[in-house]
Every structure is written in structure tokens, then in C-alpha cells.
N, C-alpha and C. Protein backbone atom coordinates (compact mmCIF):
# COMPACT_ATOMS: atom_id res chain seq x y z
N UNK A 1 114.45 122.65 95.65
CA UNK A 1 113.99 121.49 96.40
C UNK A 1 114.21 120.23 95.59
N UNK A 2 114.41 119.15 96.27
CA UNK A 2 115.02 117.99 95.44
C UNK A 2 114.10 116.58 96.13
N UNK A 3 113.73 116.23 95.17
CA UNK A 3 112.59 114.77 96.38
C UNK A 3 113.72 113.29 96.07
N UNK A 4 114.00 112.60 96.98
CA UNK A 4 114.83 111.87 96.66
C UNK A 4 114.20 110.70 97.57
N UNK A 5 115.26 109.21 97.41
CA UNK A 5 114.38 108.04 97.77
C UNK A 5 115.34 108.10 99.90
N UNK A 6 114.96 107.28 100.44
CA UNK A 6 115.64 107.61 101.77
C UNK A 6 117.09 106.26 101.96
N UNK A 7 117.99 107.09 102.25
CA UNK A 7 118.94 105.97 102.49
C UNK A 7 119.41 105.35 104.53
N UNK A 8 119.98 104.19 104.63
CA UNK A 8 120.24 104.46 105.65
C UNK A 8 120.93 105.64 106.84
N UNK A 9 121.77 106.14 106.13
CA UNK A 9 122.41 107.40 106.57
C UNK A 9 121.28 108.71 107.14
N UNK A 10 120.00 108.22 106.73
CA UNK A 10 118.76 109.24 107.43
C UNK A 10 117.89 108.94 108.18
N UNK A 11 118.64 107.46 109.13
CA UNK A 11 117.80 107.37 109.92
C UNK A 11 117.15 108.47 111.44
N UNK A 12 118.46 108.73 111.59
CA UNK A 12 118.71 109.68 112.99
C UNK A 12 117.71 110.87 112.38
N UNK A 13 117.69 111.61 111.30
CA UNK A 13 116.82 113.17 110.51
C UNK A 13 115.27 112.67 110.95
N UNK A 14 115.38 111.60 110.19
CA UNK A 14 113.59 110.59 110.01
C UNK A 14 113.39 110.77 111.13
N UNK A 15 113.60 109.89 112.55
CA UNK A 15 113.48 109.88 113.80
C UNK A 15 113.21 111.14 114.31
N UNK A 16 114.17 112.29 114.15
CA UNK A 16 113.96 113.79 114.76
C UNK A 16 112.72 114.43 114.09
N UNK A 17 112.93 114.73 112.90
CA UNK A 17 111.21 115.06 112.28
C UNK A 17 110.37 114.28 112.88
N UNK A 18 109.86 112.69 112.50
CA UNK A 18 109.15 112.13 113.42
C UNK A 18 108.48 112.72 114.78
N UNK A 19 109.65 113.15 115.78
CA UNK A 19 109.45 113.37 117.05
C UNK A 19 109.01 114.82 117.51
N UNK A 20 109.15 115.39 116.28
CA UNK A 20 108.77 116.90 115.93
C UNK A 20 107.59 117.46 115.55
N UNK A 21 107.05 115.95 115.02
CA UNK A 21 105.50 116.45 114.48
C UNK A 21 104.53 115.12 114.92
N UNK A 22 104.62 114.57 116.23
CA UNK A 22 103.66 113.90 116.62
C UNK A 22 104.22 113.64 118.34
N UNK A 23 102.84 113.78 118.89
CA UNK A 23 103.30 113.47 120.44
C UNK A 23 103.45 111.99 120.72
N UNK A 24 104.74 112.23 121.87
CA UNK A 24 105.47 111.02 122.27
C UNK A 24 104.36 110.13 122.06
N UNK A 25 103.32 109.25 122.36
CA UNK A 25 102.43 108.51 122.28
C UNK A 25 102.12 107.68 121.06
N UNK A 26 102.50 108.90 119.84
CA UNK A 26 101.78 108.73 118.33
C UNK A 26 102.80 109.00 117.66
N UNK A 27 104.33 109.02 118.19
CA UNK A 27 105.50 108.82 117.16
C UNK A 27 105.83 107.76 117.12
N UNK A 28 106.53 107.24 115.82
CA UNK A 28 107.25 106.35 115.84
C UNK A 28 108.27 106.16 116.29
N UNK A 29 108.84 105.30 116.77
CA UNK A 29 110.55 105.51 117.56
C UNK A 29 111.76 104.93 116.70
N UNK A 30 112.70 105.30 117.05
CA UNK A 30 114.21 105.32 115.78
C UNK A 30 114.13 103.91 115.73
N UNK A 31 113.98 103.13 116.34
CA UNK A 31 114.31 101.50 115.90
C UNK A 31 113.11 101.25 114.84
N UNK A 32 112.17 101.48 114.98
CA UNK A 32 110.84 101.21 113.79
C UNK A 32 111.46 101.71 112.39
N UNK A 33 112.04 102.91 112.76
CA UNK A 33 112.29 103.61 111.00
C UNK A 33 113.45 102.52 110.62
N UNK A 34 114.33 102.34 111.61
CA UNK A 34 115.69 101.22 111.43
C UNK A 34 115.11 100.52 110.64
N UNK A 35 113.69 99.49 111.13
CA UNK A 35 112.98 98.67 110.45
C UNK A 35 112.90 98.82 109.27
N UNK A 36 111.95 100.04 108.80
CA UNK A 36 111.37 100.60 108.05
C UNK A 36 112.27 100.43 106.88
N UNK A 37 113.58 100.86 107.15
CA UNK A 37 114.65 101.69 106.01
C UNK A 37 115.41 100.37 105.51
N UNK A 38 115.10 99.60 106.60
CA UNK A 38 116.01 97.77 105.78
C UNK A 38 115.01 97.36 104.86
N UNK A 39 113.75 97.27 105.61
CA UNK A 39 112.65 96.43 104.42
C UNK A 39 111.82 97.22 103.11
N UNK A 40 111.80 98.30 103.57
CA UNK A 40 111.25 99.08 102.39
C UNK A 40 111.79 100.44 102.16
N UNK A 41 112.93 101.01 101.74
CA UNK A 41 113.73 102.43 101.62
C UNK A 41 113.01 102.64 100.75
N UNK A 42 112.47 102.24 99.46
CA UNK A 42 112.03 102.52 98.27
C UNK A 42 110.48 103.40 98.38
N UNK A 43 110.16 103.03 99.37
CA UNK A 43 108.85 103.72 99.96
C UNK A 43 108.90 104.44 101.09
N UNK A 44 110.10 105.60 101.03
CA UNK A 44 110.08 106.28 101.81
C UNK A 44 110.88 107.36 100.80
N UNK A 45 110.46 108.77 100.36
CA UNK A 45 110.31 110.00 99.62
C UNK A 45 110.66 110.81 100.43
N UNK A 46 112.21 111.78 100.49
CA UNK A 46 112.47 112.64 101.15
C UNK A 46 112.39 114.13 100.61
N UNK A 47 111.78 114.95 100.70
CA UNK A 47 112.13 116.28 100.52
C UNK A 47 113.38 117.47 101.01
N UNK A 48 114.30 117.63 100.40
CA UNK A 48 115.49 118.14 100.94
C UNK A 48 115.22 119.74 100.33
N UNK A 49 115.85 120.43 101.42
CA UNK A 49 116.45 121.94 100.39
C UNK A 49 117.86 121.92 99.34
N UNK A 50 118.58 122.74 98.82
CA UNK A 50 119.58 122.68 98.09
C UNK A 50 120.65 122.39 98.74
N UNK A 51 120.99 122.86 100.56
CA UNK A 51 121.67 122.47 101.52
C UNK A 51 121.70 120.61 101.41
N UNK A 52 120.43 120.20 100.96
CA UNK A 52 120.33 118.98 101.44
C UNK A 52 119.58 118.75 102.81
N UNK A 53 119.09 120.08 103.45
CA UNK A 53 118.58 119.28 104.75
C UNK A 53 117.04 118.34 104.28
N UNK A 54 117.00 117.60 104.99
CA UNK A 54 115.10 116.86 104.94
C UNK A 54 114.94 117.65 105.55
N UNK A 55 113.42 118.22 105.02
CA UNK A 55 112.71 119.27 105.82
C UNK A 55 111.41 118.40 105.79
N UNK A 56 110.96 116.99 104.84
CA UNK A 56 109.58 116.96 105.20
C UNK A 56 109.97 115.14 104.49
N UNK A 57 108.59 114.17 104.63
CA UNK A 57 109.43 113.03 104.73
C UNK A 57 108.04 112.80 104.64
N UNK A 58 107.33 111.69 103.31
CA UNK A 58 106.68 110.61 103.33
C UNK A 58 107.16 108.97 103.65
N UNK A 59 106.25 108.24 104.30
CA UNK A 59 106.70 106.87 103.92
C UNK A 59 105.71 106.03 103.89
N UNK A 60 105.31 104.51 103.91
CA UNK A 60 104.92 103.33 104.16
C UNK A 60 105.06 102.07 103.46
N UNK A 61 104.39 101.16 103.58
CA UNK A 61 105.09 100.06 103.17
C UNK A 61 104.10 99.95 102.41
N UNK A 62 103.57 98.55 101.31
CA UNK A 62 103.20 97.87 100.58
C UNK A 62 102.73 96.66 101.17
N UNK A 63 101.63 96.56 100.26
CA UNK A 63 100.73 95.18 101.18
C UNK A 63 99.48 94.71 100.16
N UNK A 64 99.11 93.36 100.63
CA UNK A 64 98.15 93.21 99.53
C UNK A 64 96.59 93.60 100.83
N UNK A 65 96.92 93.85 102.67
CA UNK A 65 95.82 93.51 103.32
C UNK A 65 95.10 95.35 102.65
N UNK A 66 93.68 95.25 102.55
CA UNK A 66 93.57 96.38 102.20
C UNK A 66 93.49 97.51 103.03
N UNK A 67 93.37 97.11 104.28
CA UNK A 67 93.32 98.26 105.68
C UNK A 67 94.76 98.85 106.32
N UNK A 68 94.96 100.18 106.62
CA UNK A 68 96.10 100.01 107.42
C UNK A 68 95.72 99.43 109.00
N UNK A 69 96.22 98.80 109.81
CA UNK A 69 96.52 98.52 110.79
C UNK A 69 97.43 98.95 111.68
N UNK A 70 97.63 98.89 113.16
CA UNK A 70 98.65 99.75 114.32
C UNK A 70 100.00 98.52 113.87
N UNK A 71 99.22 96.84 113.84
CA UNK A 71 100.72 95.99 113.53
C UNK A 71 101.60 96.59 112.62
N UNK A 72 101.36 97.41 111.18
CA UNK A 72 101.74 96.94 110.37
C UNK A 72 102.70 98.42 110.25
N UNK A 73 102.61 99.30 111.42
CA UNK A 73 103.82 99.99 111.97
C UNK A 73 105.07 99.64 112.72
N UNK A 74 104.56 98.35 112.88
CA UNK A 74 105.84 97.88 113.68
C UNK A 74 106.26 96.74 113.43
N UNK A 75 105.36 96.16 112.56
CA UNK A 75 105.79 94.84 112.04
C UNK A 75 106.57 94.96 110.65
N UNK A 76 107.68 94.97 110.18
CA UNK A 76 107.92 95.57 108.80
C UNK A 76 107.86 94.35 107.86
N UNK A 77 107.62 92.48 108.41
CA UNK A 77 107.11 92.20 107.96
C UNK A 77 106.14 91.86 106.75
N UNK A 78 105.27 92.51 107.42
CA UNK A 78 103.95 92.26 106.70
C UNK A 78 103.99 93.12 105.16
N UNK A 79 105.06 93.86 105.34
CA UNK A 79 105.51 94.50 103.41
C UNK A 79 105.74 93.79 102.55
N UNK A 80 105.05 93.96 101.56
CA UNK A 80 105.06 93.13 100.30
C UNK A 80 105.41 93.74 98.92
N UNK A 81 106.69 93.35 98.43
CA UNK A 81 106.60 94.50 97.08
C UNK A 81 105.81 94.37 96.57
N UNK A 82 105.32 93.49 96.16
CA UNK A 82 104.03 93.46 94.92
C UNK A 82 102.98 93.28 95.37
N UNK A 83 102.85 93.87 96.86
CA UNK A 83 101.52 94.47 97.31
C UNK A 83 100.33 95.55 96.24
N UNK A 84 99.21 94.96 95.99
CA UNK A 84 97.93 95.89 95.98
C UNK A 84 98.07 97.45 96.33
N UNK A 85 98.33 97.51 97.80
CA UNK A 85 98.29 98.77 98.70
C UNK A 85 99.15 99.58 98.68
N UNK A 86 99.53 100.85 98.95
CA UNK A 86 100.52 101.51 99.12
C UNK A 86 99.67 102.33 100.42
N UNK A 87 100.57 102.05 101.47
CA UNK A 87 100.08 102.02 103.26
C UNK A 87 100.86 103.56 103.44
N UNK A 88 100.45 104.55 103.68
CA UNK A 88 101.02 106.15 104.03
C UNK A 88 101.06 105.94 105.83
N UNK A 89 102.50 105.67 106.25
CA UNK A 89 102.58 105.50 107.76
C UNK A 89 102.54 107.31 108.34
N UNK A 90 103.41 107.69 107.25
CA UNK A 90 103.23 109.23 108.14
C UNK A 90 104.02 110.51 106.57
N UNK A 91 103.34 111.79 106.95
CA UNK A 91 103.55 112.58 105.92
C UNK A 91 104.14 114.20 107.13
N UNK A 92 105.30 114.02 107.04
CA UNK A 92 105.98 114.88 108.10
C UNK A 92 106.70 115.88 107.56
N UNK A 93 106.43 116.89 108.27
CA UNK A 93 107.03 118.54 107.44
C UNK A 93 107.84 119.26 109.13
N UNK A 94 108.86 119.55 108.71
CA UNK A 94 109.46 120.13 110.40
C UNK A 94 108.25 121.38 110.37
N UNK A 95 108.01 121.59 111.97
CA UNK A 95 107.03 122.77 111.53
C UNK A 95 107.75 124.24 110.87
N UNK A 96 108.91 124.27 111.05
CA UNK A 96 108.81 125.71 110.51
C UNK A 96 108.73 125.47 108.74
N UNK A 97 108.76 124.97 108.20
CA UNK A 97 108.51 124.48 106.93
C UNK A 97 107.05 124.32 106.97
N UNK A 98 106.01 124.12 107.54
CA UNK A 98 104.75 123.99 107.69
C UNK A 98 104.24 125.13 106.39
N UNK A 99 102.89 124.51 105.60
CA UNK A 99 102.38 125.89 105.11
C UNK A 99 102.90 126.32 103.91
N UNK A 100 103.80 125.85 103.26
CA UNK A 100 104.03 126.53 102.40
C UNK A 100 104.35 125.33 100.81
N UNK A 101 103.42 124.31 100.80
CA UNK A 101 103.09 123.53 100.15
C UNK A 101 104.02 122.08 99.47
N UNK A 102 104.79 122.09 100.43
CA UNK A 102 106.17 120.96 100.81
C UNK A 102 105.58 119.81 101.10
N UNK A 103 104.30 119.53 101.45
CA UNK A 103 103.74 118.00 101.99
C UNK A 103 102.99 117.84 100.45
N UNK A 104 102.77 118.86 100.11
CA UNK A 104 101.64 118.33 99.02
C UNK A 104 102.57 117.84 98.03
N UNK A 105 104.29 118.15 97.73
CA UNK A 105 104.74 117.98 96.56
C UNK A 105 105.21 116.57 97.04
N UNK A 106 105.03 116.14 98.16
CA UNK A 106 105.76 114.82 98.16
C UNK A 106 104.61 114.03 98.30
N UNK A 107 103.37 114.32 98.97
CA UNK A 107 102.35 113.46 98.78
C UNK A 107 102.10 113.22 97.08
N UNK A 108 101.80 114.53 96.01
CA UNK A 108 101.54 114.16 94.65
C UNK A 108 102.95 112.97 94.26
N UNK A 109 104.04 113.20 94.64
CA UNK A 109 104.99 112.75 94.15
C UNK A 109 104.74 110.65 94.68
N UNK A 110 104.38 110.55 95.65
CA UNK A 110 104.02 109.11 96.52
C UNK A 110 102.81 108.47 95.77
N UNK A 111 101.95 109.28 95.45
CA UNK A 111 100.62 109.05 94.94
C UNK A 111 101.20 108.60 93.61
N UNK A 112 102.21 109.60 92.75
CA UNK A 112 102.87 109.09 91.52
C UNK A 112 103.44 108.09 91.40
N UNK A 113 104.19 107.76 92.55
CA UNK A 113 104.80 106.04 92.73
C UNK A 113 104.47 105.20 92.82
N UNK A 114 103.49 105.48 93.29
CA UNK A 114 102.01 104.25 93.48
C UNK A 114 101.34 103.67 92.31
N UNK A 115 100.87 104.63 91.94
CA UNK A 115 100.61 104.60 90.14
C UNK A 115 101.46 103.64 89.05
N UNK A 116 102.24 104.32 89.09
CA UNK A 116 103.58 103.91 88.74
C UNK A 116 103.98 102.45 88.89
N UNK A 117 104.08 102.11 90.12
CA UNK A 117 103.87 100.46 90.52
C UNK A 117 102.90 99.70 90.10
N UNK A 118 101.22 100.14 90.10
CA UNK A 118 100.41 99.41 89.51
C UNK A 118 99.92 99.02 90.82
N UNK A 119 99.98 99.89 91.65
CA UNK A 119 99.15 99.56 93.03
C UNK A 119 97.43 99.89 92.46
N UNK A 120 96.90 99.87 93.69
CA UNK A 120 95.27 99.82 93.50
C UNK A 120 95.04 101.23 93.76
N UNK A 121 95.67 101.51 95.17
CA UNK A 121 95.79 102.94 95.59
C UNK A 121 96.68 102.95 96.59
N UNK A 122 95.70 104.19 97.41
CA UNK A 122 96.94 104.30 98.97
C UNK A 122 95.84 104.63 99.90
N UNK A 123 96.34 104.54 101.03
CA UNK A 123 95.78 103.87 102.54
C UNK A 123 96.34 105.09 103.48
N UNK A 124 95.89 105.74 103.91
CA UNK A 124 95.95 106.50 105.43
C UNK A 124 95.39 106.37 106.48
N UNK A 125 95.75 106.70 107.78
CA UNK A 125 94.65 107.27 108.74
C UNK A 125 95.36 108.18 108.93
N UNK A 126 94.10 109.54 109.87
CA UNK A 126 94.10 110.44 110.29
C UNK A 126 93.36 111.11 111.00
N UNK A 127 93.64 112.05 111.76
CA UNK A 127 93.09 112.75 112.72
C UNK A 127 91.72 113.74 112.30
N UNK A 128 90.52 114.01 112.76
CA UNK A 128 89.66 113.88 112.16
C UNK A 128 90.05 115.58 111.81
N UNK A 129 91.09 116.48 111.77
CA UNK A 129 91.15 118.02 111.33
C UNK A 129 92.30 118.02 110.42
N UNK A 130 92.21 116.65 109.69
CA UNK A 130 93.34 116.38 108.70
C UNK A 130 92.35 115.85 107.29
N UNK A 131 90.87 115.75 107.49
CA UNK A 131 89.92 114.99 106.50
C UNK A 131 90.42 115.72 105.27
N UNK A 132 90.23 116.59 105.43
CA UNK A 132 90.22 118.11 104.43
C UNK A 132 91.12 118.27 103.25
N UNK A 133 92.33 118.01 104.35
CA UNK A 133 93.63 118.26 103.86
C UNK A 133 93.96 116.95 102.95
N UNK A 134 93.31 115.65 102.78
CA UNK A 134 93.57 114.56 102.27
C UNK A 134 92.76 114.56 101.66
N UNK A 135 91.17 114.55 101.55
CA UNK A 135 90.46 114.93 100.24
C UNK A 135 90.87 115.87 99.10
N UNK A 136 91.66 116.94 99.38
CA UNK A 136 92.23 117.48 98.01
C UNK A 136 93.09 116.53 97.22
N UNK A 137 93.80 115.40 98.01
CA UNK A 137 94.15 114.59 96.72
C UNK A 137 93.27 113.34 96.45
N UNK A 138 92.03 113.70 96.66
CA UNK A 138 91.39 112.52 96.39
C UNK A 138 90.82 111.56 97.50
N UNK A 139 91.73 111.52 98.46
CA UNK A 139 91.52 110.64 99.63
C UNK A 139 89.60 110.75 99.91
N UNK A 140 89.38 109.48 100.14
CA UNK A 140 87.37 109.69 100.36
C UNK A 140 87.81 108.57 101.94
N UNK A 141 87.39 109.59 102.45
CA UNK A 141 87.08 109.16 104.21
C UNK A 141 86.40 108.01 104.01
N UNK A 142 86.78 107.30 105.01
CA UNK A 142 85.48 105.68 105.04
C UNK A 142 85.55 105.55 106.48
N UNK A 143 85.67 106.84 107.53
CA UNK A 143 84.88 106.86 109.09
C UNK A 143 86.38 106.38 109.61
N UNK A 144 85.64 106.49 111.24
CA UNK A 144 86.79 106.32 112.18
C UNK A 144 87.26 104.59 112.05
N UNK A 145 88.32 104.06 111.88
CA UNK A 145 88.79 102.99 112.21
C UNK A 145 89.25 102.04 113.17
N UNK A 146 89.02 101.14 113.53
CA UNK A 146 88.87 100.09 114.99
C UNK A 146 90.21 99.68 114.96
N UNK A 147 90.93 99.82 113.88
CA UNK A 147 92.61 98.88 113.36
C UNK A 147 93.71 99.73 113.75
N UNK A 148 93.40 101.06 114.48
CA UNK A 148 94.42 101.96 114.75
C UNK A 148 94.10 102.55 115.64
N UNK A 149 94.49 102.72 117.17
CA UNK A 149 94.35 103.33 118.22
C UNK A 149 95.46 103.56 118.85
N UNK A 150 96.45 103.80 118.34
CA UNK A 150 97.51 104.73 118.99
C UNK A 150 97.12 105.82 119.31
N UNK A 151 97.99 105.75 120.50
CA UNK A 151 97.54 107.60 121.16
C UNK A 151 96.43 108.20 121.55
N UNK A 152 95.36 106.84 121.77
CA UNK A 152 94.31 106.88 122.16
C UNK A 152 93.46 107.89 121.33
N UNK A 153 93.40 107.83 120.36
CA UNK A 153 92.62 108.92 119.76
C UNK A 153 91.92 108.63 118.55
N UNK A 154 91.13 109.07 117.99
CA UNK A 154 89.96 108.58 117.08
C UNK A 154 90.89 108.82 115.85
N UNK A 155 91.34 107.61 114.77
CA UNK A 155 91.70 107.59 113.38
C UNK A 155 90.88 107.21 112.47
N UNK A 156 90.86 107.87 111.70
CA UNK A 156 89.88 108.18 110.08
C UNK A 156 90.71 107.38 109.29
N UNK A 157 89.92 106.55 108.45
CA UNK A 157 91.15 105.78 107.25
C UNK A 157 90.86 106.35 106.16
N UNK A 158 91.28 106.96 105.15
CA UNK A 158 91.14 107.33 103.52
C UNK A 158 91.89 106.30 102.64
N UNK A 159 91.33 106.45 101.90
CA UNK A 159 91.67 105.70 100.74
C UNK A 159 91.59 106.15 99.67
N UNK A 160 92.48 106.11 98.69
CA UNK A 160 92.17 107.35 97.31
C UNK A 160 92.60 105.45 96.12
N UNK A 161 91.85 105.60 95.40
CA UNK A 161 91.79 104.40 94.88
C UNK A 161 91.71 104.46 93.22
N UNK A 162 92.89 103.76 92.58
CA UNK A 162 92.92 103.94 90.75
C UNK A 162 91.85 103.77 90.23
């Protein structure tokens, strides 16, 4: 397995994973990652096999606001390199790769970049049967959030903080 940074040439992979592990409602769509991959590639961590396929894919941007927000998925904007924050838009594993500890090596690996930069920490939301799975790296829940209602559904923000 090889973790590498994302180039344009992965936009179309990004997009299909994307669409693979969140319903139409609560994916992102190929023009956002387009966004995504001009203003910030550097904050987006691919996991490949030896083939090279991406099988699993962190990203988000940088910011000094300390909350994530629904804008700041579509606004690519509001990224700041020498942002405070390091903003986790999405942590995607194709499912048959599910389970077998491929999200955690790229989440430790994102969390390391963060560090690394001299950020403060990093920023999620999530679905409230995902708390669990983000407290093992630290992440401490701070309740459902008012700044994110895609997909109509209740988001949890974590924050894991230096």
C-alpha cells in the first residue's frame, strides 16, 4: 500500500469513490473535487494498492474559521494555507476495502500532516454511528452541529486538538 498526495489526473476515481460511499444527497459532485484539487491537492491523501488503484481517499481544506461549515464544501475559497484548522471534508474507503484498517492508515497519516504544518488540529462532522470510530483517534464530540445539514440529517462535529 502506498499513501500518496492527489493529482489532477484523479479526479474522475475521487468522484466514483465519493459516489460509492455516500447517498446522492450527501456526496460531493465531480465539479466540487475539480474545485477541491486546483485549490488545495496538498490536502487530499490517497491510499493506492501496488496496482496503483485508490481504494480509500482523505481530504479537506485549511482555514483559520474554527468550525466546519456546509459553505466551506463548496466554496474552495475560504482555504487558507496557513490556516489554524485542518477541515476533514470526507474519509472514503470503496466498500469492498471496508474493515480491514485502510481509513485508519490514512486518517493517522492526515492527522500527521496536520501536525506537521503546525495546525491547531482537525475538524470533522459525522453521523452520530461514526462517534466511536473518531474518538479512537482522539476526536472529542462537541454535539450535533447547526453549520452542516446536508442530507438532512443530524451532524456531530469532532475536533481532536494539539
Amino acid at each position: 500500500m502506498l499513501i500518496r498526495k492527489a493529482v489532477p489526473d484523479d479526479l474522475d476515481t475521487l468522484a466514483a469513490i465519493e459516489a460509492e460511499c455516500f447517498p446522492l444527497d450527501q456526496a460531493a459532485p465531480r465539479n466540487a473535487f475539480e474545485k477541491r484539487l486546483r485549490v488545495f491537492p496538498d490536502h487530499f491523501l490517497l491510499l493506492c494498492e501496488g496496482s496503483g488503484e485508490v481504494i480509500s481517499f482523505i481530504n479537506g481544506s485549511v482555514t483559520d474559521i474554527p468550525d466546519l461549515t456546509d459553505e466551506m464544501y463548496s466554496d474552495s475559497s475560504i482555504h487558507s494555507p496557513e490556516g489554524k484548522w485542518q477541515m476533514v471534508f470526507g474519509l472514503n474507503t470503496r466498500p469492498r476495502y471496508r474493515r480491514k484498517g485502510y481509513a485508519a492508515k490514512l486518517m493517522k497519516a492526515f492527522i500527521a500532516l496536520a501536525r506537521e504544518e503546525g495546525r491547531l488540529g482537525l475538524v470533522l462532522t459525522c453521523k452520530q454511528s461514526l462517534i466511536h470510530y473518531y474518538e479512537k483517534f482522539g476526536f472529542v464530540n462537541e454535539g450535533i452541529t447547526d453549520k452542516s445539514v446536508i442530507g438532512g440529517v443530524s451532524w456531530y462535529q469532532m475536533r481532536l486538538s494539539f
